[in-house]
PDB file of N, CA and C in Angstrom:
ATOM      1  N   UNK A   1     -26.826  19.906 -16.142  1.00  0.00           N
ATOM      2  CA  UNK A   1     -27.733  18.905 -15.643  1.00  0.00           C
ATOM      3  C   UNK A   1     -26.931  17.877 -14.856  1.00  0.00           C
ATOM      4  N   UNK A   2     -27.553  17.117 -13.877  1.00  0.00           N
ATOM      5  CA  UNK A   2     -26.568  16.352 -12.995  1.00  0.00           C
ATOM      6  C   UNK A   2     -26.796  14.437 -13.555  1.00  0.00           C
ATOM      7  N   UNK A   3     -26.389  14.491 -12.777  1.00  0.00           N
ATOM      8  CA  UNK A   3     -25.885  12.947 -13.076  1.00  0.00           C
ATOM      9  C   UNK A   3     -27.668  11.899 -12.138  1.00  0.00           C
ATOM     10  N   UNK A   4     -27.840  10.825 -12.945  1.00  0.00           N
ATOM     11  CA  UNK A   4     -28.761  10.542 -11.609  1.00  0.00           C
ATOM     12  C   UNK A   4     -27.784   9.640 -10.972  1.00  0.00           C
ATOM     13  N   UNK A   5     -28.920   9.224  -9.797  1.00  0.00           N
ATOM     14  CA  UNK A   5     -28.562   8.201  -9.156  1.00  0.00           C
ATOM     15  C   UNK A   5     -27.770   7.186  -9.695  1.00  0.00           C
ATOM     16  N   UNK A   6     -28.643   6.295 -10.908  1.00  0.00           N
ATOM     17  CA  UNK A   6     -28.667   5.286 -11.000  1.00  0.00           C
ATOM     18  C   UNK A   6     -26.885   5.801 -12.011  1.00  0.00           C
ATOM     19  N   UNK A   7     -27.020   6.383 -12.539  1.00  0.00           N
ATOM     20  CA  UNK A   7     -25.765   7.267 -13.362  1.00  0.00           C
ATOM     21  C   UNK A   7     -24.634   7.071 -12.198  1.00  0.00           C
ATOM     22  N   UNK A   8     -24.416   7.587 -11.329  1.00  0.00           N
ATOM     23  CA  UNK A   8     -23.423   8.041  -9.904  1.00  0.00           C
ATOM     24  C   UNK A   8     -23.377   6.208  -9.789  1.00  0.00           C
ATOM     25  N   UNK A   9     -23.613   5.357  -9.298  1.00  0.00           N
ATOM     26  CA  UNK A   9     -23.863   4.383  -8.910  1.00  0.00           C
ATOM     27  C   UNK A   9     -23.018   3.836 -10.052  1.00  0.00           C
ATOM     28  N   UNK A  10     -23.358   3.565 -11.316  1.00  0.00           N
ATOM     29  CA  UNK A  10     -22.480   3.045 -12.417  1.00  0.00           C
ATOM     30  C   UNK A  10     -20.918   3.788 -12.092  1.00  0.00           C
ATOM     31  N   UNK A  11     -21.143   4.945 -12.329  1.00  0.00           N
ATOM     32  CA  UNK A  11     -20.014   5.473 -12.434  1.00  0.00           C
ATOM     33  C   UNK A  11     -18.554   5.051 -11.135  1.00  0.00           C
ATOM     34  N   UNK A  12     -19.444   5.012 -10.389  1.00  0.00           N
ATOM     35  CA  UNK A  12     -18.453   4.426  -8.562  1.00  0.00           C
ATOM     36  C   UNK A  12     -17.892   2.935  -9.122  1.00  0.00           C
ATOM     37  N   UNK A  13     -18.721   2.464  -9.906  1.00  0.00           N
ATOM     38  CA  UNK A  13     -18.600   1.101 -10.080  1.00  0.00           C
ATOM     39  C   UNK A  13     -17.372   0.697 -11.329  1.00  0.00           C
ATOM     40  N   UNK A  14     -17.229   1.442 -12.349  1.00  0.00           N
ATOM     41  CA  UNK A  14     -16.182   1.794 -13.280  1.00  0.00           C
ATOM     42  C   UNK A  14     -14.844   2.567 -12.373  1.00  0.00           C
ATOM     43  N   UNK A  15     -15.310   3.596 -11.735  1.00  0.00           N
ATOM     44  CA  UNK A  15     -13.864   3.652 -10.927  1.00  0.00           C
ATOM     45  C   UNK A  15     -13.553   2.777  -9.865  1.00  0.00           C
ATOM     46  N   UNK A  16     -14.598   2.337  -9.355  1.00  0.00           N
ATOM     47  CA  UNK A  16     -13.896   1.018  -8.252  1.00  0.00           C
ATOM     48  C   UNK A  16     -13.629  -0.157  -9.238  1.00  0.00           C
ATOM     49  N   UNK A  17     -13.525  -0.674 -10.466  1.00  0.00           N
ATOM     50  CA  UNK A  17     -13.490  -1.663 -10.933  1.00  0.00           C
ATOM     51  C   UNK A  17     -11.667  -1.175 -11.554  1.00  0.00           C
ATOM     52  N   UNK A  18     -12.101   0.074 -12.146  1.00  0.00           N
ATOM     53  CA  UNK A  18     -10.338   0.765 -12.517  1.00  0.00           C
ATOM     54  C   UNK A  18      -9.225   0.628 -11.781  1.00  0.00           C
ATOM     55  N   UNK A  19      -9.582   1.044 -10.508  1.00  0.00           N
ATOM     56  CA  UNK A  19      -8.667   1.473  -9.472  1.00  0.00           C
ATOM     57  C   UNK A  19      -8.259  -0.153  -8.875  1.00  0.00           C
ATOM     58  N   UNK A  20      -8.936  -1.000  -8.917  1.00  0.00           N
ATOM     59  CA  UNK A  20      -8.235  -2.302  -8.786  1.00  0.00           C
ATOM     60  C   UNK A  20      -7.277  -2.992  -9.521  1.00  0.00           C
ATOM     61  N   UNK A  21      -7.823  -2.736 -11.076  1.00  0.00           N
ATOM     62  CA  UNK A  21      -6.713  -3.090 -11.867  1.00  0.00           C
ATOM     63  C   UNK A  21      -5.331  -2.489 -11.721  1.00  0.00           C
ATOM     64  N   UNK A  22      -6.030  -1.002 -11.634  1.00  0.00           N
ATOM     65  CA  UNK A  22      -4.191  -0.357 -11.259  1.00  0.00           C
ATOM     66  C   UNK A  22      -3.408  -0.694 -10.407  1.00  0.00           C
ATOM     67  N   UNK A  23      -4.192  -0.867  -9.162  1.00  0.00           N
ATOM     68  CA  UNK A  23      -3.737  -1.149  -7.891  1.00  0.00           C
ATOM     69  C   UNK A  23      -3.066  -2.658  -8.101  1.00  0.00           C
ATOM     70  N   UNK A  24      -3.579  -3.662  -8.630  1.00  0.00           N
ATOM     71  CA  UNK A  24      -2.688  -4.479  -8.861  1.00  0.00           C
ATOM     72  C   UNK A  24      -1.336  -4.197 -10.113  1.00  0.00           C
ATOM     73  N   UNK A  25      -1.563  -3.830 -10.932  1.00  0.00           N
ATOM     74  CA  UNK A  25      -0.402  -3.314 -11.695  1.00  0.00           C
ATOM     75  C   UNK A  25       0.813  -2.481 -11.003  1.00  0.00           C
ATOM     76  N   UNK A  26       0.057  -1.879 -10.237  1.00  0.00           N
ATOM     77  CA  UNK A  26       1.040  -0.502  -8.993  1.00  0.00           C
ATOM     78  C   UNK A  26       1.986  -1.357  -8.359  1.00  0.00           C
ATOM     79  N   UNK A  27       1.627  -2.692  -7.770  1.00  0.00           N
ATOM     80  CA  UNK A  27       1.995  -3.586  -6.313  1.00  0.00           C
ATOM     81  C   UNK A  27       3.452  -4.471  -7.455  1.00  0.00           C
ATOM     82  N   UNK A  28       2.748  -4.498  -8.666  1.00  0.00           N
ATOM     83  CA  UNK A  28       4.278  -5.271  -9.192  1.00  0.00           C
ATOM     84  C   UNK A  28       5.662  -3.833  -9.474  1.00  0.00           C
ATOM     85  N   UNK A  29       4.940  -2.663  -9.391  1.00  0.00           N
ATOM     86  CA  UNK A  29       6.283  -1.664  -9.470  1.00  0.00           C
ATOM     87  C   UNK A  29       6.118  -0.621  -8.223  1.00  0.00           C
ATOM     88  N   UNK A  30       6.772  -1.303  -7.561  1.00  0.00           N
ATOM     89  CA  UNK A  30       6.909  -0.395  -6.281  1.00  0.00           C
ATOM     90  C   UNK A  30       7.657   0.712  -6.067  1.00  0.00           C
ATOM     91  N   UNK A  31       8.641   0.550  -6.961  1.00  0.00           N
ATOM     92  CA  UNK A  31       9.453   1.604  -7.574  1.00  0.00           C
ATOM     93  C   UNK A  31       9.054   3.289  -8.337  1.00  0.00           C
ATOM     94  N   UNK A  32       8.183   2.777  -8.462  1.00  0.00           N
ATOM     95  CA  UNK A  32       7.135   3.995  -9.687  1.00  0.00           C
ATOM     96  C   UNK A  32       8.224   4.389 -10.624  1.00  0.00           C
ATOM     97  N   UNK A  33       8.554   3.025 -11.187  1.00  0.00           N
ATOM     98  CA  UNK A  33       8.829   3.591 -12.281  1.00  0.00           C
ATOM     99  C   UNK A  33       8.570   3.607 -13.593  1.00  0.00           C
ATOM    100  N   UNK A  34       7.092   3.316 -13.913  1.00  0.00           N
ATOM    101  CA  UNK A  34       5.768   3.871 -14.479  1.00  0.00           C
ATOM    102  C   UNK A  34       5.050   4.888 -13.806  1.00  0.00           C
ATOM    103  N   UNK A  35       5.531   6.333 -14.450  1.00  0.00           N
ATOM    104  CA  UNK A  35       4.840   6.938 -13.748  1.00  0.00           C
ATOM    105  C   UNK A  35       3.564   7.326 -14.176  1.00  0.00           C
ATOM    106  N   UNK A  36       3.462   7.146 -15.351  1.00  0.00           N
ATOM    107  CA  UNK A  36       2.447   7.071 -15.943  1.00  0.00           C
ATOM    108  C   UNK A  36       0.857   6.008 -15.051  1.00  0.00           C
ATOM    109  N   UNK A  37       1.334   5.539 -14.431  1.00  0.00           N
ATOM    110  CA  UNK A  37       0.165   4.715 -13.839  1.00  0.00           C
ATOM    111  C   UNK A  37       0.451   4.562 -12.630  1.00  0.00           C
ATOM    112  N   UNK A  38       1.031   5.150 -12.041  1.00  0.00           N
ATOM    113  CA  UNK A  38       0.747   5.590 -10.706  1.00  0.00           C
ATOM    114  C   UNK A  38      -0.246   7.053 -10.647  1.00  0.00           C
ATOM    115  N   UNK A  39       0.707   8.050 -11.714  1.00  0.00           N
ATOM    116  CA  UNK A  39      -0.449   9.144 -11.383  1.00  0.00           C
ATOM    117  C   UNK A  39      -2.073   8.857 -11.871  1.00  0.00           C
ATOM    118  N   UNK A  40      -2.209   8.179 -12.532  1.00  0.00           N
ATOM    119  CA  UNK A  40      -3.447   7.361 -13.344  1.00  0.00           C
ATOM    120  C   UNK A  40      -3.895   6.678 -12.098  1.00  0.00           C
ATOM    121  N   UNK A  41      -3.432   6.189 -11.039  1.00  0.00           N
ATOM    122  CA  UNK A  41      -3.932   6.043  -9.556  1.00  0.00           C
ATOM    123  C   UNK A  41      -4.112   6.502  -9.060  1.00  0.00           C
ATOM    124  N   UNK A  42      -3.581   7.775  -8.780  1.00  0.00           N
ATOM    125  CA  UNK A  42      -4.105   8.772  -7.719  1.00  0.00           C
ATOM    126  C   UNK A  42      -5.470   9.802  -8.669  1.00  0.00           C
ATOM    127  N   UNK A  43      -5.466   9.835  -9.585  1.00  0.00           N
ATOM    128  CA  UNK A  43      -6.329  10.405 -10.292  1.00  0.00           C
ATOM    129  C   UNK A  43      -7.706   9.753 -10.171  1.00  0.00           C
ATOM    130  N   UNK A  44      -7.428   8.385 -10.005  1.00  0.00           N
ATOM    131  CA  UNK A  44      -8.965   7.549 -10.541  1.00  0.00           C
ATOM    132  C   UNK A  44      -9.289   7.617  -8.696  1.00  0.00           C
ATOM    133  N   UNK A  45      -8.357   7.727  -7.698  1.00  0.00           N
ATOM    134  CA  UNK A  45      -8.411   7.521  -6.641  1.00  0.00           C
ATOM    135  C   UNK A  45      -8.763   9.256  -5.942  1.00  0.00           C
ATOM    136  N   UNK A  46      -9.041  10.093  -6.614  1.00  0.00           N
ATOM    137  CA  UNK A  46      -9.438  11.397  -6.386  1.00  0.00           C
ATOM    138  C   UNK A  46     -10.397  11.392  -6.990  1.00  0.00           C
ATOM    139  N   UNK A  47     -10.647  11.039  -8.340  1.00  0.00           N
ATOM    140  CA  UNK A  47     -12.478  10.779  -8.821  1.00  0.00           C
ATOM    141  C   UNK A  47     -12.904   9.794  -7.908  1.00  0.00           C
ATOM    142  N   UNK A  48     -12.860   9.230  -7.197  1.00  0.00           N
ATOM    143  CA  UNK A  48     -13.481   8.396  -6.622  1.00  0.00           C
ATOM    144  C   UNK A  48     -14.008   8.964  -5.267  1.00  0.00           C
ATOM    145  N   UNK A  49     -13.294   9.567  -5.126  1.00  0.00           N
ATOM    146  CA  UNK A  49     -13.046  10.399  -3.341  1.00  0.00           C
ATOM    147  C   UNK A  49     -14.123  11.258  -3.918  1.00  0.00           C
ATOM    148  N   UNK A  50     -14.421  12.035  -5.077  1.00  0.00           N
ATOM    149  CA  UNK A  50     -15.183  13.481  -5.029  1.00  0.00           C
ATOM    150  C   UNK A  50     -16.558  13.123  -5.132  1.00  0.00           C
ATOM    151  N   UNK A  51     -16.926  11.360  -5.653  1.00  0.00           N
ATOM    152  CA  UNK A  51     -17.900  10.758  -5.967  1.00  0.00           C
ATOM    153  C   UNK A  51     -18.724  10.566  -4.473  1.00  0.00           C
ATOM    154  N   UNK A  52     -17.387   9.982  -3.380  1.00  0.00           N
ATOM    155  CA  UNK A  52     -18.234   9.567  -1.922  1.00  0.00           C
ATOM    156  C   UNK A  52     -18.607  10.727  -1.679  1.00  0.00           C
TER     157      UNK A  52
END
């Protein structure tokens, strides 16, 4: 069964709300050396992409 609208819509809104936090956490280690949350960025940043 699929997701509704109003479902998809929340959901964009939890990964765009995620992907900011990381994204600021990312900008203090430019280094990646957490890699743990960098790939946790590109992940929330590929659910996000499959959502548009």
């Amino acid at each position: 069964m699929g997701l509704s609208k109003k479902d998809i819509g929340r959901r964009k809104a939890t990964l765009k709300a995620r992907l900011d936090e990381l994204e600021k956490k990312a900008r203090i280690d430019p280094l990646k050396r957490d890699t743990a949350l960098h790939e946790e960025l590109a992940d929330t940043k590929k659910k996000l992409a499959e959502l548009e």
